[in-house]
PDB file of N, CA and C in Angstrom:
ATOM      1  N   UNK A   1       0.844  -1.171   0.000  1.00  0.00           N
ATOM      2  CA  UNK A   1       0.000   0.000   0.000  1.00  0.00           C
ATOM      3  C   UNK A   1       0.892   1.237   0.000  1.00  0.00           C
ATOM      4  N   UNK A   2       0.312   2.056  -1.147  1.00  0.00           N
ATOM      5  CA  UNK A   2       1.351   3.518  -0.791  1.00  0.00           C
ATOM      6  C   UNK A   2       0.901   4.230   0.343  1.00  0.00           C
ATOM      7  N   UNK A   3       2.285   5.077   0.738  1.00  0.00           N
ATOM      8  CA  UNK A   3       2.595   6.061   1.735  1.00  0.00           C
ATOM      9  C   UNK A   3       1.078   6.978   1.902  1.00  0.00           C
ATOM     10  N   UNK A   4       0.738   7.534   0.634  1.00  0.00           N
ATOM     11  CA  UNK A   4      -0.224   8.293   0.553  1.00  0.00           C
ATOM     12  C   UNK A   4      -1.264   7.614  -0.532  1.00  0.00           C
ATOM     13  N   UNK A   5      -2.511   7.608  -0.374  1.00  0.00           N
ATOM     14  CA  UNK A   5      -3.456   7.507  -1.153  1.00  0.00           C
ATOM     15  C   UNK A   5      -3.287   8.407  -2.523  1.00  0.00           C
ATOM     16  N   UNK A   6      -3.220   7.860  -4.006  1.00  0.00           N
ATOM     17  CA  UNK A   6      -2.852   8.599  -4.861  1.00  0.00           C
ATOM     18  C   UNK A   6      -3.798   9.574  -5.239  1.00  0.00           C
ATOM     19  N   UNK A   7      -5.452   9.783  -4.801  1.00  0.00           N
ATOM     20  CA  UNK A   7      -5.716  11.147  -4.700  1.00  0.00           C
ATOM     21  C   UNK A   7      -4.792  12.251  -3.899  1.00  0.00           C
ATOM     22  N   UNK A   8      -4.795  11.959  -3.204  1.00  0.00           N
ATOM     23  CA  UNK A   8      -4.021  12.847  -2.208  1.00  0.00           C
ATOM     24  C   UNK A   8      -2.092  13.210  -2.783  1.00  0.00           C
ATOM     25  N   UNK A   9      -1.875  12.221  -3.315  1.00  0.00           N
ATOM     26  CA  UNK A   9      -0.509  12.334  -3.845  1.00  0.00           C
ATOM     27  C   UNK A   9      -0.423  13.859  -4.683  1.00  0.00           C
ATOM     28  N   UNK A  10      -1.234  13.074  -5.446  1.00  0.00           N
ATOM     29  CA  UNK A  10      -1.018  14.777  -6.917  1.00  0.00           C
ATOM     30  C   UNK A  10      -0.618  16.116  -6.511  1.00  0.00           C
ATOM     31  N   UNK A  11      -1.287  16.238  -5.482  1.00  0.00           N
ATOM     32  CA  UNK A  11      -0.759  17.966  -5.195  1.00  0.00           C
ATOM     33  C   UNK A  11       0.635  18.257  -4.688  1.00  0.00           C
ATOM     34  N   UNK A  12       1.203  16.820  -4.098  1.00  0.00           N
ATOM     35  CA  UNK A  12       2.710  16.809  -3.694  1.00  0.00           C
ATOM     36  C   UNK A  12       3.520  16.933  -5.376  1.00  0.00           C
ATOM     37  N   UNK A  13       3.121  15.800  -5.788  1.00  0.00           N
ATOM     38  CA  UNK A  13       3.837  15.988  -7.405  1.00  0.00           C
ATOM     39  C   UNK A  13       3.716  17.102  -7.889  1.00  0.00           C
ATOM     40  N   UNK A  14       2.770  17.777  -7.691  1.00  0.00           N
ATOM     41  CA  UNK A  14       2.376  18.696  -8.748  1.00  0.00           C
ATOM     42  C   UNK A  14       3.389  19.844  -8.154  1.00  0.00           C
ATOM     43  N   UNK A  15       3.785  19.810  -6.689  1.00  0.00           N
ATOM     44  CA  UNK A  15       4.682  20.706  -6.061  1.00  0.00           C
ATOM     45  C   UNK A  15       5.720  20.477  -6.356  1.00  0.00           C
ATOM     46  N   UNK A  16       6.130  19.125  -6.558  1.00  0.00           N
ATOM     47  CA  UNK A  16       7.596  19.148  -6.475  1.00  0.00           C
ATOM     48  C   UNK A  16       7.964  19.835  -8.548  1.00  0.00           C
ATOM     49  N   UNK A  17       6.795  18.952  -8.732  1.00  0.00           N
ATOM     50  CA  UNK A  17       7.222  19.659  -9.978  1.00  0.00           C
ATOM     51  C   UNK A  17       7.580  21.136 -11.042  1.00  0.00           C
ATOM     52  N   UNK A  18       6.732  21.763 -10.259  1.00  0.00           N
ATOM     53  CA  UNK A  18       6.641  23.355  -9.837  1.00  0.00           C
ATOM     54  C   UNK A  18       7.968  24.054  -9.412  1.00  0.00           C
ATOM     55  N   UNK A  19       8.483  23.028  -7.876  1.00  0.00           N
ATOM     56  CA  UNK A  19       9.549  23.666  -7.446  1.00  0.00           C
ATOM     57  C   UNK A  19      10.643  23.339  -8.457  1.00  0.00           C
ATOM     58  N   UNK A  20      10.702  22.401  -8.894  1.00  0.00           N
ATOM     59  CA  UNK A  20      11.716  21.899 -10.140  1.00  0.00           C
ATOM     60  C   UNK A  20      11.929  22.660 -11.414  1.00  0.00           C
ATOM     61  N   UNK A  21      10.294  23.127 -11.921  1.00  0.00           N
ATOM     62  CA  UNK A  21      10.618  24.226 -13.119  1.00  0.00           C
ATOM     63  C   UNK A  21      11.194  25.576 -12.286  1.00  0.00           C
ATOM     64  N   UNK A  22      10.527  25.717 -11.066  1.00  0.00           N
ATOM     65  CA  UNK A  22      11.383  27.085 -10.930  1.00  0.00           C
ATOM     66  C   UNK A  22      12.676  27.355 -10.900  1.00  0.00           C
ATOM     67  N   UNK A  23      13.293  26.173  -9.964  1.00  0.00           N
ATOM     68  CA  UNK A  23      15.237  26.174 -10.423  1.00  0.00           C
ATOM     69  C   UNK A  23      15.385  26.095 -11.320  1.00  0.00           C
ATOM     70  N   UNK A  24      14.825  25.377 -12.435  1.00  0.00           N
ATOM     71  CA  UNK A  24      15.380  25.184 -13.407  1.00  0.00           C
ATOM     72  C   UNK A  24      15.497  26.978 -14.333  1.00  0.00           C
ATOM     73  N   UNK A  25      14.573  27.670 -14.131  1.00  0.00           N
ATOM     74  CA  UNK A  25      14.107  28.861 -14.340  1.00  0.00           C
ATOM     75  C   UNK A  25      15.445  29.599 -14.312  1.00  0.00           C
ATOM     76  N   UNK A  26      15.354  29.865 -13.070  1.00  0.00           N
ATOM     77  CA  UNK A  26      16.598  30.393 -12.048  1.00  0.00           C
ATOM     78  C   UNK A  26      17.849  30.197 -12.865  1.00  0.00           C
ATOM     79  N   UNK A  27      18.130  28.621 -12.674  1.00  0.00           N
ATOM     80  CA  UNK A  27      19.525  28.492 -13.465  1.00  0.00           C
ATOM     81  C   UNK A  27      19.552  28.933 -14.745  1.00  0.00           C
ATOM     82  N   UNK A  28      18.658  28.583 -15.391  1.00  0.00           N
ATOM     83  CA  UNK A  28      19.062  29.175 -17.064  1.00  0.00           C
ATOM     84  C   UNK A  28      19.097  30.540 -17.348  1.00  0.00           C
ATOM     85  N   UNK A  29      18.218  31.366 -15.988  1.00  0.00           N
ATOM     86  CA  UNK A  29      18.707  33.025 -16.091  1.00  0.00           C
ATOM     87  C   UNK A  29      19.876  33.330 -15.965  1.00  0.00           C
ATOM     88  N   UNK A  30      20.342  32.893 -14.571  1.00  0.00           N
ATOM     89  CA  UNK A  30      21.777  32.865 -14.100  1.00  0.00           C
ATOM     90  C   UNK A  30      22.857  32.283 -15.200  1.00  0.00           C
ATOM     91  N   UNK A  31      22.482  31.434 -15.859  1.00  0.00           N
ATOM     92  CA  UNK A  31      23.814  31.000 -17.337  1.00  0.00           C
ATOM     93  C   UNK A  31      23.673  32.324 -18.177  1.00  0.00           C
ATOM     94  N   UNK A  32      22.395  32.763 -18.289  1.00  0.00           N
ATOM     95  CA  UNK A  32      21.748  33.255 -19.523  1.00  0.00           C
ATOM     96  C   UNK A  32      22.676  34.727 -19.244  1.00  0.00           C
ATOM     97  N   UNK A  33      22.883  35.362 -18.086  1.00  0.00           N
ATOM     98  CA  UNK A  33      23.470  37.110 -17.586  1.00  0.00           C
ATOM     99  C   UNK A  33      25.278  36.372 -17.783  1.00  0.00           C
ATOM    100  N   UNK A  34      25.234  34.971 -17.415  1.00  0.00           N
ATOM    101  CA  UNK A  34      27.072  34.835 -17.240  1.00  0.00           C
ATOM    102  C   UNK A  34      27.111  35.088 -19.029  1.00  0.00           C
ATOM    103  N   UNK A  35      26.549  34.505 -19.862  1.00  0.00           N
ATOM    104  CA  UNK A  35      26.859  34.277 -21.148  1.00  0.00           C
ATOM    105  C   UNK A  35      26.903  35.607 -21.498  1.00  0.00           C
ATOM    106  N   UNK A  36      26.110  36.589 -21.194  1.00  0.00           N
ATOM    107  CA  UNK A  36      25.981  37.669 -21.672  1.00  0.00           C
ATOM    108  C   UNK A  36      27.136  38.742 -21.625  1.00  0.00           C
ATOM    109  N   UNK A  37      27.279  38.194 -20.097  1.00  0.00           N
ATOM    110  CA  UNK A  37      28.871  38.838 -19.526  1.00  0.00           C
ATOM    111  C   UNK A  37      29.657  38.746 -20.177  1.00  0.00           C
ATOM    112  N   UNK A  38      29.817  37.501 -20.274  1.00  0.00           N
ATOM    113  CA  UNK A  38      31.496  37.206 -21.172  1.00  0.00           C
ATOM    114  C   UNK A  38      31.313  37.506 -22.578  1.00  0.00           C
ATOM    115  N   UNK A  39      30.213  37.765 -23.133  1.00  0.00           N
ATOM    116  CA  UNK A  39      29.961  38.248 -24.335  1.00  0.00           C
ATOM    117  C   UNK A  39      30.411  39.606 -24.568  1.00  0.00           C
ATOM    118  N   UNK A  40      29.819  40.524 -23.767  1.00  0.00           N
ATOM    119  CA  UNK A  40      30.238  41.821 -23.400  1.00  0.00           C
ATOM    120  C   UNK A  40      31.884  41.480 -23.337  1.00  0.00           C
ATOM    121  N   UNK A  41      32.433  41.279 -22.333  1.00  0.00           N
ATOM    122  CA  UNK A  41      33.944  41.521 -22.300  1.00  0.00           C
ATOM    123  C   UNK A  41      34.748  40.673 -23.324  1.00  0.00           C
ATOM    124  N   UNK A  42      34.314  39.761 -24.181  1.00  0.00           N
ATOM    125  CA  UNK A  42      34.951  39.299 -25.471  1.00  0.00           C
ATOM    126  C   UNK A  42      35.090  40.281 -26.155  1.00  0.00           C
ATOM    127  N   UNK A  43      33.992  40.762 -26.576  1.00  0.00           N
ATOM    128  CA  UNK A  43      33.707  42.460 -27.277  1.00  0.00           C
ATOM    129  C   UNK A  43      34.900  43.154 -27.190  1.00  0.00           C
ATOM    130  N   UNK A  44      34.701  43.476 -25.317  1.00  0.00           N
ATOM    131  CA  UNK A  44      35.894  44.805 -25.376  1.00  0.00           C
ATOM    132  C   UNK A  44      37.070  44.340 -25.511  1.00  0.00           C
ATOM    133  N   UNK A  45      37.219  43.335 -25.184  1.00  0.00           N
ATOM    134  CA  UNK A  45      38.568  42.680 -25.609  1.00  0.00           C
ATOM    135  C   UNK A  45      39.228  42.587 -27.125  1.00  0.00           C
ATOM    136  N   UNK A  46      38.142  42.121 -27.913  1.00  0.00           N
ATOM    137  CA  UNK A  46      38.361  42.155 -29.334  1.00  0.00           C
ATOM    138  C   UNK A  46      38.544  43.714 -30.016  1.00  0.00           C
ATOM    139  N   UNK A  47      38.017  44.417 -29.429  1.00  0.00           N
ATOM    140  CA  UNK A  47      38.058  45.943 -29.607  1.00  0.00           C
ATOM    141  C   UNK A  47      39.358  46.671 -28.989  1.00  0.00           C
ATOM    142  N   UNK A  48      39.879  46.203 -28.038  1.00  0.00           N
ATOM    143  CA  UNK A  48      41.276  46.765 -27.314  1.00  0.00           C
ATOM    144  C   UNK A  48      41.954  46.027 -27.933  1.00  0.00           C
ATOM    145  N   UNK A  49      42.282  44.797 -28.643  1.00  0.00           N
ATOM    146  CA  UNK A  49      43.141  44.044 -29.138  1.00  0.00           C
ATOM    147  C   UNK A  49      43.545  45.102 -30.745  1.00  0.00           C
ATOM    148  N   UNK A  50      42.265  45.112 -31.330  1.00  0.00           N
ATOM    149  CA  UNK A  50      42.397  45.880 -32.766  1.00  0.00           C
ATOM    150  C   UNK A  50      42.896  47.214 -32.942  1.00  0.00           C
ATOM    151  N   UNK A  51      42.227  47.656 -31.465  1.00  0.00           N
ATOM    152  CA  UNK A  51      43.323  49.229 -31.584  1.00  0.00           C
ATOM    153  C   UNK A  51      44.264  49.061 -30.842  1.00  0.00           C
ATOM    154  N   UNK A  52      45.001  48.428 -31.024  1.00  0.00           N
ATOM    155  CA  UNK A  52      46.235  48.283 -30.274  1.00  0.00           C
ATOM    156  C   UNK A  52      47.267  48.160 -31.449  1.00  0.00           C
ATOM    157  N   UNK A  53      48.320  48.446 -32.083  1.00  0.00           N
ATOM    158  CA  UNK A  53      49.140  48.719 -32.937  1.00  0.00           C
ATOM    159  C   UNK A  53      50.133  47.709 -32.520  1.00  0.00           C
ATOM    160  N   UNK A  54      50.247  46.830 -33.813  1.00  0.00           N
ATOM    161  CA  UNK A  54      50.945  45.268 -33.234  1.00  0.00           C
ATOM    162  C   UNK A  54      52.492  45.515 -33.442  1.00  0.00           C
ATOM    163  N   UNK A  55      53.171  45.147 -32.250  1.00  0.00           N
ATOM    164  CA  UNK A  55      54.625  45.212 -32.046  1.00  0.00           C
ATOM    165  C   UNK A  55      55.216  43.657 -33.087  1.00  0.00           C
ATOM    166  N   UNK A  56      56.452  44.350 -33.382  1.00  0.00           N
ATOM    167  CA  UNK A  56      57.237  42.897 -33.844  1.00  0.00           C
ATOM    168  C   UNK A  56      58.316  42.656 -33.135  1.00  0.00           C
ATOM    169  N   UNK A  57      58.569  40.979 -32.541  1.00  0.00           N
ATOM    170  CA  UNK A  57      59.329  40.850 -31.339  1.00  0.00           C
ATOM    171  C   UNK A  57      60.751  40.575 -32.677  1.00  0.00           C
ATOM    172  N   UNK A  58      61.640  39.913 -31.786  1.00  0.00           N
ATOM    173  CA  UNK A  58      63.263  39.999 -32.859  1.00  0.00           C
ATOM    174  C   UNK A  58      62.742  38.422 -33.989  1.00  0.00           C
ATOM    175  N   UNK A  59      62.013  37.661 -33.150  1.00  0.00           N
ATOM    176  CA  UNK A  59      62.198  36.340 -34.364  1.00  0.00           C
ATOM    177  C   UNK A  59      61.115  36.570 -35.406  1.00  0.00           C
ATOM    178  N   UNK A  60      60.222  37.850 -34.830  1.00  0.00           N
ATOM    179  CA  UNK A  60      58.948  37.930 -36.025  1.00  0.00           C
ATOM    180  C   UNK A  60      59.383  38.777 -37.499  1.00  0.00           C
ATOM    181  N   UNK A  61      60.881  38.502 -38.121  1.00  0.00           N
ATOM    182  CA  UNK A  61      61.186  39.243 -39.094  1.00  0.00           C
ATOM    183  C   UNK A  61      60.896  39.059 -40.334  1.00  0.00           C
ATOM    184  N   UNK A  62      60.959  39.836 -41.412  1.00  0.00           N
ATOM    185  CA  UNK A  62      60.297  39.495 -42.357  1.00  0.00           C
ATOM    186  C   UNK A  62      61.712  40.090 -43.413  1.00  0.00           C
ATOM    187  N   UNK A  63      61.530  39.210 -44.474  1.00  0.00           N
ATOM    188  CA  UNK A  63      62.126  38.644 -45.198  1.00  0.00           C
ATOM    189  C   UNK A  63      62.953  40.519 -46.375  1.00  0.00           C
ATOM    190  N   UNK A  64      62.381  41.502 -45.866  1.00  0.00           N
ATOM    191  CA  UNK A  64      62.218  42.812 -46.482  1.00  0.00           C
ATOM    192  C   UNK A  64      63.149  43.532 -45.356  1.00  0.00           C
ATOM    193  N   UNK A  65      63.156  43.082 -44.213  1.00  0.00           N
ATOM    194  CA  UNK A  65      64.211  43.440 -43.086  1.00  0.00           C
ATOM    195  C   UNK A  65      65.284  43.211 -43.215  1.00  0.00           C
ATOM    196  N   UNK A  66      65.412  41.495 -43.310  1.00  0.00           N
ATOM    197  CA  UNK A  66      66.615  40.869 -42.922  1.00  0.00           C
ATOM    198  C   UNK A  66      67.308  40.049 -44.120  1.00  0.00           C
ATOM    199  N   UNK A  67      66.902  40.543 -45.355  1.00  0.00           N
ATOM    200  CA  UNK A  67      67.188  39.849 -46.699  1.00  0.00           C
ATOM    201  C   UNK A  67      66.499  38.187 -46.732  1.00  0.00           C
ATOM    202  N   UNK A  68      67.237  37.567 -48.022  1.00  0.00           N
ATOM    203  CA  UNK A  68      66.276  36.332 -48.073  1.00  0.00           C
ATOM    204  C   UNK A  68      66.189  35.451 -46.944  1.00  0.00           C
ATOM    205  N   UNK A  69      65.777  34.670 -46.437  1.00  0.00           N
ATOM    206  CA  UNK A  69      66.533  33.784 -45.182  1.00  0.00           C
ATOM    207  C   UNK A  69      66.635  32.705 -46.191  1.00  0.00           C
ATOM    208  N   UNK A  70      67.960  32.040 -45.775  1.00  0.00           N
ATOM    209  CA  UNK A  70      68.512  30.589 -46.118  1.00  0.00           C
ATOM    210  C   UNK A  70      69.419  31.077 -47.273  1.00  0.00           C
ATOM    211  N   UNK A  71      69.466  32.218 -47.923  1.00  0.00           N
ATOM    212  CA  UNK A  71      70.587  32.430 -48.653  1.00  0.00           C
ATOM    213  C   UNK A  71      69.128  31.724 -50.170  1.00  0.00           C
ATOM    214  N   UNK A  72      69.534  31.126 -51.085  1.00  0.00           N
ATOM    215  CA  UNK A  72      69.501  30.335 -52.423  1.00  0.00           C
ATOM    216  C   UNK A  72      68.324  29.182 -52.358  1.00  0.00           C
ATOM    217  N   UNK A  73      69.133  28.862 -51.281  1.00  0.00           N
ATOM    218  CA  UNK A  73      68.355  27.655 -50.876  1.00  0.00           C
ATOM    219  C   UNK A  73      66.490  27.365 -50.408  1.00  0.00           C
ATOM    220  N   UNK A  74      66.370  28.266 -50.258  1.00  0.00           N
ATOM    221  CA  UNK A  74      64.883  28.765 -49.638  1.00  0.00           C
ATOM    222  C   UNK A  74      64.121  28.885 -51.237  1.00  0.00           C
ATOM    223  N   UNK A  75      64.074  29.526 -51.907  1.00  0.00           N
ATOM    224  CA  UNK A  75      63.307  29.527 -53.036  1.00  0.00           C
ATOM    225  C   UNK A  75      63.580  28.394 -53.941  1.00  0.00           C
ATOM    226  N   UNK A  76      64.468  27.369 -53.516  1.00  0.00           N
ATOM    227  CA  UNK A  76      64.707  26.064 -54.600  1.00  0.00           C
ATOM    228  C   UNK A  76      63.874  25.443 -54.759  1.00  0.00           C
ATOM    229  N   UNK A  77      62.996  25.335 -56.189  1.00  0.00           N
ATOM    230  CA  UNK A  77      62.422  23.632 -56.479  1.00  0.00           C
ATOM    231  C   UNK A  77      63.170  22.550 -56.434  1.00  0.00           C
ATOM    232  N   UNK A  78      62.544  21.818 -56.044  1.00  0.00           N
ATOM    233  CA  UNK A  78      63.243  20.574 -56.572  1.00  0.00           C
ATOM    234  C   UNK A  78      62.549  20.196 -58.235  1.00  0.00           C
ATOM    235  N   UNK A  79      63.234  19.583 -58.917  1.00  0.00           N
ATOM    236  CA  UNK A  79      63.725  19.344 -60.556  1.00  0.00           C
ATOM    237  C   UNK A  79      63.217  18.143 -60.532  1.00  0.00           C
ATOM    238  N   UNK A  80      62.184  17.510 -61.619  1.00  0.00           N
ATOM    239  CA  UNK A  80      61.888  15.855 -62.003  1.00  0.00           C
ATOM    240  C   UNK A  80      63.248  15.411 -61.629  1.00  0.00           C
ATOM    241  N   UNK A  81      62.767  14.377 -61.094  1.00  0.00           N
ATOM    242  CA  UNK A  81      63.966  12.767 -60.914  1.00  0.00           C
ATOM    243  C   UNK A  81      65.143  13.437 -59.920  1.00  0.00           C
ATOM    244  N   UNK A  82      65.433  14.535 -59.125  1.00  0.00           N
ATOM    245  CA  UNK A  82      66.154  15.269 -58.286  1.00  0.00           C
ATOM    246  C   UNK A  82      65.895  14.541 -56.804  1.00  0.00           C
ATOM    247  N   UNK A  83      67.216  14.143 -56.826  1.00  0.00           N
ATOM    248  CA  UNK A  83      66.827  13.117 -55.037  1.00  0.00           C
ATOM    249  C   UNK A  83      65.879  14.461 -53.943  1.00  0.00           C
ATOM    250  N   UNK A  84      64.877  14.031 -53.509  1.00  0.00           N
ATOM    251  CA  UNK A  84      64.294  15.009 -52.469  1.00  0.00           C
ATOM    252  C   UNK A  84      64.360  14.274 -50.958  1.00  0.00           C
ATOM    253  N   UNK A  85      64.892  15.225 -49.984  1.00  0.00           N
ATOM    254  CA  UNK A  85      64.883  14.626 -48.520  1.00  0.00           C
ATOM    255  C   UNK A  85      63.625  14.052 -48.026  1.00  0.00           C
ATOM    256  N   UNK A  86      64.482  12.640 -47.417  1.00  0.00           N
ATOM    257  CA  UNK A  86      63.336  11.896 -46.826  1.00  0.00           C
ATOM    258  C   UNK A  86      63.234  11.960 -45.074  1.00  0.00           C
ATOM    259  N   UNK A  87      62.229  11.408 -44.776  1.00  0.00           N
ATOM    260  CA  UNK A  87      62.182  11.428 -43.118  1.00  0.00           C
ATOM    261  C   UNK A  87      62.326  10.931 -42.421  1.00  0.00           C
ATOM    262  N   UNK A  88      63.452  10.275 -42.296  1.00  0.00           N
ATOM    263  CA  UNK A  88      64.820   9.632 -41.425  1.00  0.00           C
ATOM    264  C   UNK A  88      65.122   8.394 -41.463  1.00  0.00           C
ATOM    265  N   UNK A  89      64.815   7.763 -42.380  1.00  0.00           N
ATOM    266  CA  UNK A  89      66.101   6.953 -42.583  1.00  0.00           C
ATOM    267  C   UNK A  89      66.272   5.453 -41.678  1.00  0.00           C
ATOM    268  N   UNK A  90      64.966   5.191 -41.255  1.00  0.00           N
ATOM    269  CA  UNK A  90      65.280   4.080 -40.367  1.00  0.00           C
ATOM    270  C   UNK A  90      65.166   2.727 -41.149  1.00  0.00           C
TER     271      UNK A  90
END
């Protein structure tokens, strides 16, 4: 025999179920203002990043600075039937 007669049950279910949509309520507001947040400060972030005038550190050089790199060798094709390096040799 149940605890409670299932007339009598329903209005408990019907509470708990109630109290259940309301957290659930709750929480998805509470995600819903965090998402929004970090939305907002992605923003300003992406916006302070763009006006910000990008520095070049010593290895970020470019090829108009520091002449060709590798000398010759850097712009070489390799030629039909020209041995080409393989990846090691075991």
């Amino acid at each position: 025999m149940p605890a409670l007669p299932l007339g009598e049950a329903g209005k408990y279910v019907a509470a708990a179920y109630i109290v259940f949509l309301v957290l659930l309520a709750v929480y998805v507001a509470i995600m819903a203002a965090k998402i929004a947040r970090i939305d907002r400060e992605l923003g300003e972030l992406a916006d302070l990043a763009e006006s910000r005038e990008p520095t070049r550190t010593p290895s970020a050089r470019t090829r108009e600075q520091h002449g060709k790199a590798g000398g010759e060798a850097a712009g070489k094709v390799f030629e039909a039937g020209a041995e080409q390096p393989t990846g090691g040799g075991l």
